[in-house]
Protein backbone atom coordinates (compact mmCIF):
# COMPACT_ATOMS: atom_id res chain seq x y z
CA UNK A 1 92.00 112.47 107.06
CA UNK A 2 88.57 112.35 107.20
CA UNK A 3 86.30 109.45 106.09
CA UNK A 4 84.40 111.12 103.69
CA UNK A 5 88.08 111.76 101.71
CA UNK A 6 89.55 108.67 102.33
CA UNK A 7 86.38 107.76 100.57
CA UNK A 8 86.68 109.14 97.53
CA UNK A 9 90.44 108.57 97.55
CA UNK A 10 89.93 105.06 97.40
CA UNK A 11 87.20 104.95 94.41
CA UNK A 12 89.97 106.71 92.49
CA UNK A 13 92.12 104.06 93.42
CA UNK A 14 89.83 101.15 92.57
CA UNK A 15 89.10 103.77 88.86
CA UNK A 16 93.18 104.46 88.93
CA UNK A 17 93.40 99.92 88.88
CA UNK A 18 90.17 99.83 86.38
CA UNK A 19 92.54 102.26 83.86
CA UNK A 20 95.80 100.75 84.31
CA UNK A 21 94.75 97.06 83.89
CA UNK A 22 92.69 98.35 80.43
CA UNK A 23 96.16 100.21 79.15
CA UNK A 24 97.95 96.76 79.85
CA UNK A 25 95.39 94.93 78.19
CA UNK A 26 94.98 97.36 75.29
CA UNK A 27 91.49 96.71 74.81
CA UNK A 28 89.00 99.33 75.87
CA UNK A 29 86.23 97.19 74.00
CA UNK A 30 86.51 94.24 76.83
CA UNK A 31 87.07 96.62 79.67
CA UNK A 32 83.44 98.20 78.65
CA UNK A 33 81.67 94.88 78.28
CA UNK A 34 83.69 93.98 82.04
CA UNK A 35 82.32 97.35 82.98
CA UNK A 36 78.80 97.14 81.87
CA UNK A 37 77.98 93.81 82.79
CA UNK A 38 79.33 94.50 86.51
CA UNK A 39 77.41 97.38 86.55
CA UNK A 40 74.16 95.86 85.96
CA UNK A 41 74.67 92.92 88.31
CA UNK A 42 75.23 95.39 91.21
CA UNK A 43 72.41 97.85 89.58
CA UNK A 44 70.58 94.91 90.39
CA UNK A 45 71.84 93.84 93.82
CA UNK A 46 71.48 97.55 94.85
CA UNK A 47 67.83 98.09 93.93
CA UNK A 48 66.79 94.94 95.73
CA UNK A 49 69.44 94.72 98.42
CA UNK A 50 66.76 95.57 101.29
CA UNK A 51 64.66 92.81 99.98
CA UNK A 52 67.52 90.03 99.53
CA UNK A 53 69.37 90.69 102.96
CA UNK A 54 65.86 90.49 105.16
CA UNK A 55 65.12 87.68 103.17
CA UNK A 56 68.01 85.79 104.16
CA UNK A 57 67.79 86.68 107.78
CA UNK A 58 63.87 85.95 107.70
CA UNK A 59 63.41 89.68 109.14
CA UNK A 60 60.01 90.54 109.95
CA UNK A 61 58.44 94.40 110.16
CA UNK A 62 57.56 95.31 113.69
CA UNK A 63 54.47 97.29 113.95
CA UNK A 64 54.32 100.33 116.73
CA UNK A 65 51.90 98.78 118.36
CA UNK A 66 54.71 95.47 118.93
CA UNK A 67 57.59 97.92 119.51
CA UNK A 68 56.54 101.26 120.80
CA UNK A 69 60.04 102.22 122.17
CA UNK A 70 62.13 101.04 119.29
CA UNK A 71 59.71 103.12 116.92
CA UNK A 72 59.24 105.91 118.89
CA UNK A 73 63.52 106.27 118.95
CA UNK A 74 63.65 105.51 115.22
CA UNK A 75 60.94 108.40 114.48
CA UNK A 76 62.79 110.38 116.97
CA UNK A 77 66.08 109.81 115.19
CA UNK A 78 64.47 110.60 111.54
CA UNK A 79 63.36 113.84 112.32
CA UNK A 80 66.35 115.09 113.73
CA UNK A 81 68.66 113.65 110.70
CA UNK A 82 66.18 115.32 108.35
CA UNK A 83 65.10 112.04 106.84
CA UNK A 84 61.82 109.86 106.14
CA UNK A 85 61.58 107.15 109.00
CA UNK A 86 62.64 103.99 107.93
CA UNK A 87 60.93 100.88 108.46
CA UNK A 88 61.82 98.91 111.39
CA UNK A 89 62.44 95.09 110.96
CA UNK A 90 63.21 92.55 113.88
CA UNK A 91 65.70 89.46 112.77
CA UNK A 92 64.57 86.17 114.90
CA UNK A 93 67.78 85.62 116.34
CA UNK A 94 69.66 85.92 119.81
CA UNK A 95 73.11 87.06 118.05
CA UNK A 96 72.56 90.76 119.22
CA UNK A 97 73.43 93.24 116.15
CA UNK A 98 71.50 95.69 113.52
CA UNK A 99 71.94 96.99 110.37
CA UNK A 100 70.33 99.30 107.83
CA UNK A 101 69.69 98.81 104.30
CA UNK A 102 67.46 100.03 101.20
CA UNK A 103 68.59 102.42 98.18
CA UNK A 104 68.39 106.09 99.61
CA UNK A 105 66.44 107.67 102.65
CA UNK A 106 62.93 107.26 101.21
CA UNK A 107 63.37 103.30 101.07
CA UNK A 108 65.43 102.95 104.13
CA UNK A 109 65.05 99.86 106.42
CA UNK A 110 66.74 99.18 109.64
CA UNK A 111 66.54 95.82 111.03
CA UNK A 112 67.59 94.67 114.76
CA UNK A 113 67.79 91.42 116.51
CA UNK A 114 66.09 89.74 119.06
CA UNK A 115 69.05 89.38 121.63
CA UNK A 116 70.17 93.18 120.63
CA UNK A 117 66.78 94.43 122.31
CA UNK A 118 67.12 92.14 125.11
CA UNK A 119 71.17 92.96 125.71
CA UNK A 120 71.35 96.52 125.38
CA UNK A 121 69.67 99.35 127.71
CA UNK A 122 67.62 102.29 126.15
CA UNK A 123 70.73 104.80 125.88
CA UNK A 124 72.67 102.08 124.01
CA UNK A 125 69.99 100.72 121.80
CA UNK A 126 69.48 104.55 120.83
CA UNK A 127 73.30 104.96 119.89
CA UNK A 128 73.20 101.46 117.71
CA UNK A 129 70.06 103.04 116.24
CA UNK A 130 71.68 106.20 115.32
CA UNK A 131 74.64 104.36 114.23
CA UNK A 132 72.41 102.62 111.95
CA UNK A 133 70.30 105.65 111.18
CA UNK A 134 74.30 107.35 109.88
CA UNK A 135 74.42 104.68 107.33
CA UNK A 136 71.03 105.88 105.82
CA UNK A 137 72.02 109.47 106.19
CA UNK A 138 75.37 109.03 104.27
CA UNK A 139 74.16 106.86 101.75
CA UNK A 140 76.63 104.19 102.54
CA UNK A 141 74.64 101.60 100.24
CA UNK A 142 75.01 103.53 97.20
CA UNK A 143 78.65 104.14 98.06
CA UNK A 144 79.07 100.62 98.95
CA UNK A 145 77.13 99.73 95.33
CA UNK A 146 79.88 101.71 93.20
CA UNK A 147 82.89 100.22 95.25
CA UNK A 148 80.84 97.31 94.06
CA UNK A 149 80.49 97.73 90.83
CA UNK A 150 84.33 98.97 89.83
CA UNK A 151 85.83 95.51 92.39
CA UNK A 152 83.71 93.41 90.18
CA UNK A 153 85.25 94.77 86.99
CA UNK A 154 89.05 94.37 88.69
CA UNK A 155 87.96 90.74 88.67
CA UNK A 156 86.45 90.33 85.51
CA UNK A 157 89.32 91.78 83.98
CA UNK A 158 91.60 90.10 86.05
CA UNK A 159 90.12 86.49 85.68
CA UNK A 160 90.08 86.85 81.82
CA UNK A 161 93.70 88.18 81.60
CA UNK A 162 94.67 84.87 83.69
CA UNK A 163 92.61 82.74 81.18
CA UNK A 164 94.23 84.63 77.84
CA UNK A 165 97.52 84.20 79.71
CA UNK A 166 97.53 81.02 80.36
CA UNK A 167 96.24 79.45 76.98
CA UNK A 168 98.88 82.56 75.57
CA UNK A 169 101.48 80.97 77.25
CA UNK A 170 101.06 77.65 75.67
CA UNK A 171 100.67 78.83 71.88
CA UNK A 172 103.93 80.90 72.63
CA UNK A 173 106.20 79.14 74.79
CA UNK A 174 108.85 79.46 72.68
CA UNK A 175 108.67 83.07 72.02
CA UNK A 176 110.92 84.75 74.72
CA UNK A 177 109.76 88.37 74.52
CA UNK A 178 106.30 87.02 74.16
CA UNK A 179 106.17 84.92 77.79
CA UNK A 180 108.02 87.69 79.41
CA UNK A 181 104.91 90.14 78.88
CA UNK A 182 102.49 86.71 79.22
CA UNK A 183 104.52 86.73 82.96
CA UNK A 184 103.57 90.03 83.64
CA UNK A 185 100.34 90.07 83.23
CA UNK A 186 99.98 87.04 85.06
CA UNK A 187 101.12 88.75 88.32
CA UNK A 188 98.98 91.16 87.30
CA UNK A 189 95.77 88.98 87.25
CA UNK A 190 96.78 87.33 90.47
CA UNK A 191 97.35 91.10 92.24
CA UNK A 192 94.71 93.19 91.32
CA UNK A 193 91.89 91.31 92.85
CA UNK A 194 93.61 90.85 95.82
CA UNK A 195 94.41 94.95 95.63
CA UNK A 196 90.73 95.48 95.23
CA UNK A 197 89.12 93.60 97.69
CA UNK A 198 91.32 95.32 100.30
CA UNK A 199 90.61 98.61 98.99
CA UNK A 200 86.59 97.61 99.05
CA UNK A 201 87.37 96.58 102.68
CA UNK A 202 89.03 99.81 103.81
CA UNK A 203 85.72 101.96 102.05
CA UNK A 204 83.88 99.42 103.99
CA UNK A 205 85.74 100.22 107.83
CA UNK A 206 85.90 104.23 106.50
CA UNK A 207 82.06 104.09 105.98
CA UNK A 208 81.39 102.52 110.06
CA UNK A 209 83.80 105.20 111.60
CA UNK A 210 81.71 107.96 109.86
CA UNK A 211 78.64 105.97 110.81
CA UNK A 212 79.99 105.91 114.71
CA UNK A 213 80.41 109.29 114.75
CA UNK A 214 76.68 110.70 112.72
CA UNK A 215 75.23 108.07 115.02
CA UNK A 216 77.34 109.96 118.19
CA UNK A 217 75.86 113.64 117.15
CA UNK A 218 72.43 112.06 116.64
CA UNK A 219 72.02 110.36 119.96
CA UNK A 220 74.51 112.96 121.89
CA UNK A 221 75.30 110.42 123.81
CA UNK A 222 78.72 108.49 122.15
CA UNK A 223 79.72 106.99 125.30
CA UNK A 224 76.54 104.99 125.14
CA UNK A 225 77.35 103.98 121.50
CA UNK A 226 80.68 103.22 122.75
CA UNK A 227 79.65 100.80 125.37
CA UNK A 228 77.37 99.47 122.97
CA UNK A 229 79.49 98.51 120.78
CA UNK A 230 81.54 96.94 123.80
CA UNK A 231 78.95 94.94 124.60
CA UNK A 232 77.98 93.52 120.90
CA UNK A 233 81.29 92.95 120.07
CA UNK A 234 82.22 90.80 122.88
CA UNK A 235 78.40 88.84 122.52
CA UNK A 236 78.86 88.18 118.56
CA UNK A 237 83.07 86.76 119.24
CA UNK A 238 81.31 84.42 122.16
CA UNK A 239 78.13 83.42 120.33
CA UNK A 240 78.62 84.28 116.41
CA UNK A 241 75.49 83.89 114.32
CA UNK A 242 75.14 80.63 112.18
CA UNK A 243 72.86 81.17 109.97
CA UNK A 244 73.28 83.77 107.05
CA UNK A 245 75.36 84.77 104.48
CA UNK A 246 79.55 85.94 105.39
CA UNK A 247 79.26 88.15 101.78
CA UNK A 248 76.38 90.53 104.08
CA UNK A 249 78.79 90.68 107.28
CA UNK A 250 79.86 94.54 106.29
CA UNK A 251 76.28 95.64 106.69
CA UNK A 252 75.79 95.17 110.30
CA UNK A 253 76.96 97.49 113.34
CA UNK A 254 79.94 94.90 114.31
CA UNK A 255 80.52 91.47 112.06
CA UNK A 256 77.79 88.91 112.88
CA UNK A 257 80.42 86.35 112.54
CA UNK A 258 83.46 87.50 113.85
CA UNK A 259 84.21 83.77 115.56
CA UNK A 260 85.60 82.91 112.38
CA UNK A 261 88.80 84.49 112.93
CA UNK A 262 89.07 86.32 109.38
CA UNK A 263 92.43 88.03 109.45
CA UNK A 264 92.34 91.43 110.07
CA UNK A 265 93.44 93.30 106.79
CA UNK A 266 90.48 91.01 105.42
CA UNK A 267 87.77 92.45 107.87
CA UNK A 268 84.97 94.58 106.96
CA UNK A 269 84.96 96.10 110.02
CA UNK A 270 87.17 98.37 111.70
CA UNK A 271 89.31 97.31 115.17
CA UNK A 272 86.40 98.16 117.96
CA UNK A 273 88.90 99.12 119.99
CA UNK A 274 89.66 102.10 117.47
CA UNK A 275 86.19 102.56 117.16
CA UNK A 276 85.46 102.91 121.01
CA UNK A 277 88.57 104.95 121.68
CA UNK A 278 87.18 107.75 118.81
CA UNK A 279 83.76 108.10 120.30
CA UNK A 280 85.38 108.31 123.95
CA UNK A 281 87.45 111.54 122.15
CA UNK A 282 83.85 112.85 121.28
CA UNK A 283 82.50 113.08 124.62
CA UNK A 284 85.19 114.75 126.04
């Protein structure tokens, strides 16, 4: 299956938990107001994300005089993915990684650490680039924003059916028929959040493997995205970054702060080992 279906398979199934918890409910008047205010907090967080994120890393924009390499691969990389260059950012920290953000090709930003420019060699920092240049191309942060927008409904909806459940219970508890439905939706509160984080996570590891490979046929070279991606992952396990925000983890090549030992199912990021494997299948 590719990643652009498994996509869109699961934002029906995030819509498909959106329906079925507003059937239960029976209220289509709540699951609008869930709906609408959800949508404008991420409406929000998506117009501004490139401004938040290299806020909270204290990113700085590299002129071409400062970087003539990076921006000469990055204006390389535009032109053959048919898109505006984006601005080029450097993050003051030795954790070597990179990400891209901003709200559609025209406002794109990609932003790269200190210790990724001294780890990598050119080929590599070219694939990561790419990689990074794949997100813009796809659109991943829009596609991020609406798996955004529908989890945070789940858990509006979900939180007040536990509230109106619980309180329920009490006024009722000696209704029988009433606290078997009050049960119900209980488990349902307590399951659908849980169901639509791990969908949000598997959009999130569908959206890198399509990344990996745009970033591949950019560069045309995926070994050295491959080895790359090697070489990050075992630097950011050793020597994860401390400073920054967990909830921005998804957005970078490989998780900034994957010495925390989240469990796996809970990762943003798919298994690197998957990752390498599929770009070694490329260049053969």
């Amino acid at each position: 299956m590719t990643s652009q279906l498994k996509t869109g398979l699961l934002l029906v199934l995030l819509s498909g938990i959106i329906l079925f918890l507003g059937q239960f409910l029976g209220g289509s008047t709540g699951l609008m107001i869930a709906f609408a205010v959800a949508l404008l907090m991420n409406l929000g967080s998506y117009w501004y994300s490139d401004k938040i994120v290299l806020r909270i890393y204290k990113a700085r924009e590299l002129s071409a005089s400062e970087a003539p390499m990076l921006h000469r691969m990055v204006e390389e990389l535009a032109q053959q993915a048919g898109i505006p260059k984006p601005r080029l950012y450097i993050i003051p920290d030795k954790t070597p990684n990179a990400f891209a953000t901003g709200r559609n090709p025209q406002n794109a930003v990609v932003a790269v650490t200190e210790g990724i420019v001294r780890l990598l060699s050119p080929d590599e920092l070219r694939g990561v680039l790419a990689h990074e240049m794949g997100h813009v191309l796809n659109r991943d942060i829009l596609i991020q924003s609406v798996a955004g927008v529908l989890a945070s409904v789940i858990m509006m909806v979900a939180g007040f059916m536990r509230w109106t459940t619980i309180f329920g219970m009490g006024r009722s508890s000696g209704q029988g028929g009433g606290s078997g439905n009050a049960m119900v939706a209980l488990v349902l509160a307590m399951i659908a959040p849980i169901a639509a984080s791990l969908i949000q996570f598997a959009i999130s590891r569908s959206r890198e493997y399509l990344a990996d490979a745009t970033g591949a046929r950019l560069s045309g070279k995926p070994l050295a995205l491959a080895s790359a991606l090697e070489k990050l992952t075992v630097s950011n396990t050793r020597e994860p970054m401390h400073e920054g925000n967990p909830a921005t983890a998804h957005m970078f090549i490989v998780n900034p702060f994957a010495g925390a030992g989240v469990g796996r199912l809970f990762t943003t990021h798919p298994p690197v080992e998957e990752r390498i494997a599929r770009l070694r299948a490329m260049a053969q």
